[in-house]
Protein backbone atom coordinates (compact mmCIF):
# COMPACT_ATOMS: atom_id res chain seq x y z
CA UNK A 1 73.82 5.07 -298.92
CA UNK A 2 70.13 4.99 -297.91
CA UNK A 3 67.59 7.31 -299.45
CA UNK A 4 67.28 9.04 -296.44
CA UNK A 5 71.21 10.22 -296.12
CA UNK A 6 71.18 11.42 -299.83
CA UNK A 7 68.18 13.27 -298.84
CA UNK A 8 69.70 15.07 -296.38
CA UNK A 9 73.23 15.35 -298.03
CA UNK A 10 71.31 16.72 -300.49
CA UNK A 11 69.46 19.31 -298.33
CA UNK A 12 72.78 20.30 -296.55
CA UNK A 13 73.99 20.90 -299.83
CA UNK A 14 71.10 23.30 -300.98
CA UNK A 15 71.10 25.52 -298.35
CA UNK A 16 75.04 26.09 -299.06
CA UNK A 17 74.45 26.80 -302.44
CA UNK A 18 72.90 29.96 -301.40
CA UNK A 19 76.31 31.45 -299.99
CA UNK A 20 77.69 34.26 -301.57
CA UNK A 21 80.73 35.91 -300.79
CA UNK A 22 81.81 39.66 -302.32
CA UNK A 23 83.54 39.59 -305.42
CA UNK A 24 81.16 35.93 -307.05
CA UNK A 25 80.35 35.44 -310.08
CA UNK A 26 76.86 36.78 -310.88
CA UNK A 27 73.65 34.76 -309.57
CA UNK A 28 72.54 32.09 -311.79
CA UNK A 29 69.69 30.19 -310.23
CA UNK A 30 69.85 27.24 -312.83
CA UNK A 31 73.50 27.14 -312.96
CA UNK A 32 73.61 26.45 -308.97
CA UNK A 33 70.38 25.07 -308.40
CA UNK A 34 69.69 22.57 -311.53
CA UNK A 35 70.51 19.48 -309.75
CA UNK A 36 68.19 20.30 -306.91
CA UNK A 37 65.15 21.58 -308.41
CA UNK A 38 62.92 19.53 -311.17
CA UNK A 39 62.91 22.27 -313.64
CA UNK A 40 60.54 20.24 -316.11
CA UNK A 41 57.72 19.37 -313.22
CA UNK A 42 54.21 20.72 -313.64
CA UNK A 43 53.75 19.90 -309.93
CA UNK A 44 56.19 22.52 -308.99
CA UNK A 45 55.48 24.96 -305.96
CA UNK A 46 57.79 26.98 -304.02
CA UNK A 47 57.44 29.43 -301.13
CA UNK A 48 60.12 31.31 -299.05
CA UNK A 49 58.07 34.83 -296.80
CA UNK A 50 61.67 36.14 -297.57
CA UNK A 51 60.79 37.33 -300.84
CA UNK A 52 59.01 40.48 -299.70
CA UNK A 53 55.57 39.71 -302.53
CA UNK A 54 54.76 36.27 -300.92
CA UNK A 55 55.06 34.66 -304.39
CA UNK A 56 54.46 30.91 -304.77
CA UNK A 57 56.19 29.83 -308.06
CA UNK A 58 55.14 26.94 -309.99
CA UNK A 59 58.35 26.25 -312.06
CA UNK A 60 61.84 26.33 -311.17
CA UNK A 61 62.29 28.94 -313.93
CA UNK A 62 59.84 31.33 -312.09
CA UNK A 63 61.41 30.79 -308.66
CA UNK A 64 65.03 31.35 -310.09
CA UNK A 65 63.37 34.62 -311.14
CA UNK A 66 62.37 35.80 -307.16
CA UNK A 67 65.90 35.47 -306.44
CA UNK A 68 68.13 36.03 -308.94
CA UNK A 69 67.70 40.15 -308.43
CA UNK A 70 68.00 40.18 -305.21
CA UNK A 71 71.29 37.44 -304.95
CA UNK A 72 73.00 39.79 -307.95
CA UNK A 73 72.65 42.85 -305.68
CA UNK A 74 74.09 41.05 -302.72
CA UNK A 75 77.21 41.43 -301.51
CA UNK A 76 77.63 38.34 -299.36
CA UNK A 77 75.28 35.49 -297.62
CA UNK A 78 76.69 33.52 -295.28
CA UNK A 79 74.56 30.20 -293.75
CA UNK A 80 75.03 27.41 -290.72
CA UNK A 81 73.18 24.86 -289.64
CA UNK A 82 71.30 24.94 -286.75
CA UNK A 83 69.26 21.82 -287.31
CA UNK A 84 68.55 18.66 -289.22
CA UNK A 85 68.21 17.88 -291.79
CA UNK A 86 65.16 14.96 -290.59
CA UNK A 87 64.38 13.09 -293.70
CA UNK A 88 61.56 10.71 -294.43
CA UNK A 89 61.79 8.95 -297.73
CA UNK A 90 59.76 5.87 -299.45
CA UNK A 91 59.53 4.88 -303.19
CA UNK A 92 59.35 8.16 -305.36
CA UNK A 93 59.13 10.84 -302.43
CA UNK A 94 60.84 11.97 -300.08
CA UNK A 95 60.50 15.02 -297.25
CA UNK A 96 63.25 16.90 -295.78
CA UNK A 97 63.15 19.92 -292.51
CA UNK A 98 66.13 21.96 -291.68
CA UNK A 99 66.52 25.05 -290.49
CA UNK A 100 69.59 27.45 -290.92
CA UNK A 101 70.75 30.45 -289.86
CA UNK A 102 72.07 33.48 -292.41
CA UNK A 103 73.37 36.72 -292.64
CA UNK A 104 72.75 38.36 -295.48
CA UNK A 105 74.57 41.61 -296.55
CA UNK A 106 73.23 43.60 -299.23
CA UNK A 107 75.11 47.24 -299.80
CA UNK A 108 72.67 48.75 -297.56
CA UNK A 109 72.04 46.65 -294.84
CA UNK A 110 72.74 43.66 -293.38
CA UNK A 111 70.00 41.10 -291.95
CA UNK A 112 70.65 38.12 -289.82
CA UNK A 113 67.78 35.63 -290.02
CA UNK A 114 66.81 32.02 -288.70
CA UNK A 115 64.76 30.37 -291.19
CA UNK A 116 62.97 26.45 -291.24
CA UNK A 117 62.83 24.94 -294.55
CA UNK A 118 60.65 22.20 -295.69
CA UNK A 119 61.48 20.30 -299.22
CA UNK A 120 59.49 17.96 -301.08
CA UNK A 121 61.65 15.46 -302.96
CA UNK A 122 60.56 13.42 -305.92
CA UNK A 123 63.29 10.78 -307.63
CA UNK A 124 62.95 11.27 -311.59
CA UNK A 125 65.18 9.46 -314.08
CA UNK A 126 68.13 12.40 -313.14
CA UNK A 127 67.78 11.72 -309.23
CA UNK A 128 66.06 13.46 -306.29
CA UNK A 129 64.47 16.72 -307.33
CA UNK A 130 62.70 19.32 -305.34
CA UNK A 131 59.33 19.67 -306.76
CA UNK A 132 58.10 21.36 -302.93
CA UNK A 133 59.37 23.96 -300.90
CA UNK A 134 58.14 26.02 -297.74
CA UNK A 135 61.07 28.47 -296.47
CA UNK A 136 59.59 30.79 -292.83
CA UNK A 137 62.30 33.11 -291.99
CA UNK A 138 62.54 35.09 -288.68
CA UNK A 139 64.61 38.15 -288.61
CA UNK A 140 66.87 38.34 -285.63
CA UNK A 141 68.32 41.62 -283.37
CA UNK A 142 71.05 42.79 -285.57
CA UNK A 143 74.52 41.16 -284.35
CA UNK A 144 72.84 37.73 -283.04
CA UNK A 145 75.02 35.46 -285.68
CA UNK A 146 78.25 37.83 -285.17
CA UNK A 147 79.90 34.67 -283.09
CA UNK A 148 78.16 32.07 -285.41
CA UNK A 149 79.23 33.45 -288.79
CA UNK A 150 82.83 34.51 -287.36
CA UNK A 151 84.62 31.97 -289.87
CA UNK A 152 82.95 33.95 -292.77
CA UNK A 153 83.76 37.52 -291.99
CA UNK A 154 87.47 36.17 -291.40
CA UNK A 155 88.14 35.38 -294.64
């Protein structure tokens, strides 16, 4: 396997580990997320305009704690593909885009969104680890993934 397909197996892989489904175990960022994200990196910087501050973490730690609230609350998040991912690799770093589509349903609403996500891979002794991230999210008209996201609300 080339550097570039575990990249993006990799990246395909992330975005599903943000699915939630009613009745999951609580949200633990580290616990899903600690073969993605280099949580010893002082290089670290992570952005998604979903998290309603704007915050830019510099650890792995500190990003777990954006989301780990707000994934607890939630009652379900359900993702698909819409593009990519496009990977470049070469030695030591690697760059992945791919964009997704959610809905997320927290008790008192329920927001579909399209978002484009930009990662920033480095290899360390334990593999590829994200050490860069850039997540832009645009809400969409309530209902637009209702055909999309089907399959979930099936089940």
């Amino acid at each position: 396997m080339t550097n570039e397909q575990l990249i993006a197996d990799l990246h395909r892989r992330w975005v599903f580990g943000w699915e939630r489904n009613e009745g999951d175990a609580p949200f633990d960022f580290r616990r899903t997320f600690g073969e993605f994200y280099d949580f010893s990196s002082p290089d670290v910087r992570l952005y998604d305009d979903f998290d309603p501050e704007q915050r830019v973490a510099t650890t792995a730690f500190g990003y777990g704690s954006i989301w780990e609230p707000a994934f607890q609350k939630m009652v379900s998040a359900h993702h698909a593909v819409d593009d990519g991912p496009h990977v470049v690799a070469d030695h030591g770093l690697a760059a992945s885009t791919l964009i997704f589509v959610a809905r997320v349903t927290m008790p008192d609403a329920t927001t579909d969104i399209r978002t484009t996500t930009s990662l920033v891979w480095r290899r360390t002794p334990e593999g590829w680890r994200i050490v860069r991230e850039h997540n832009s999210s645009k809400v969409l008209p309530a209902g637009t993934l209702d055909h999309r996201l089907a399959e979930h609300e099936a089940r």
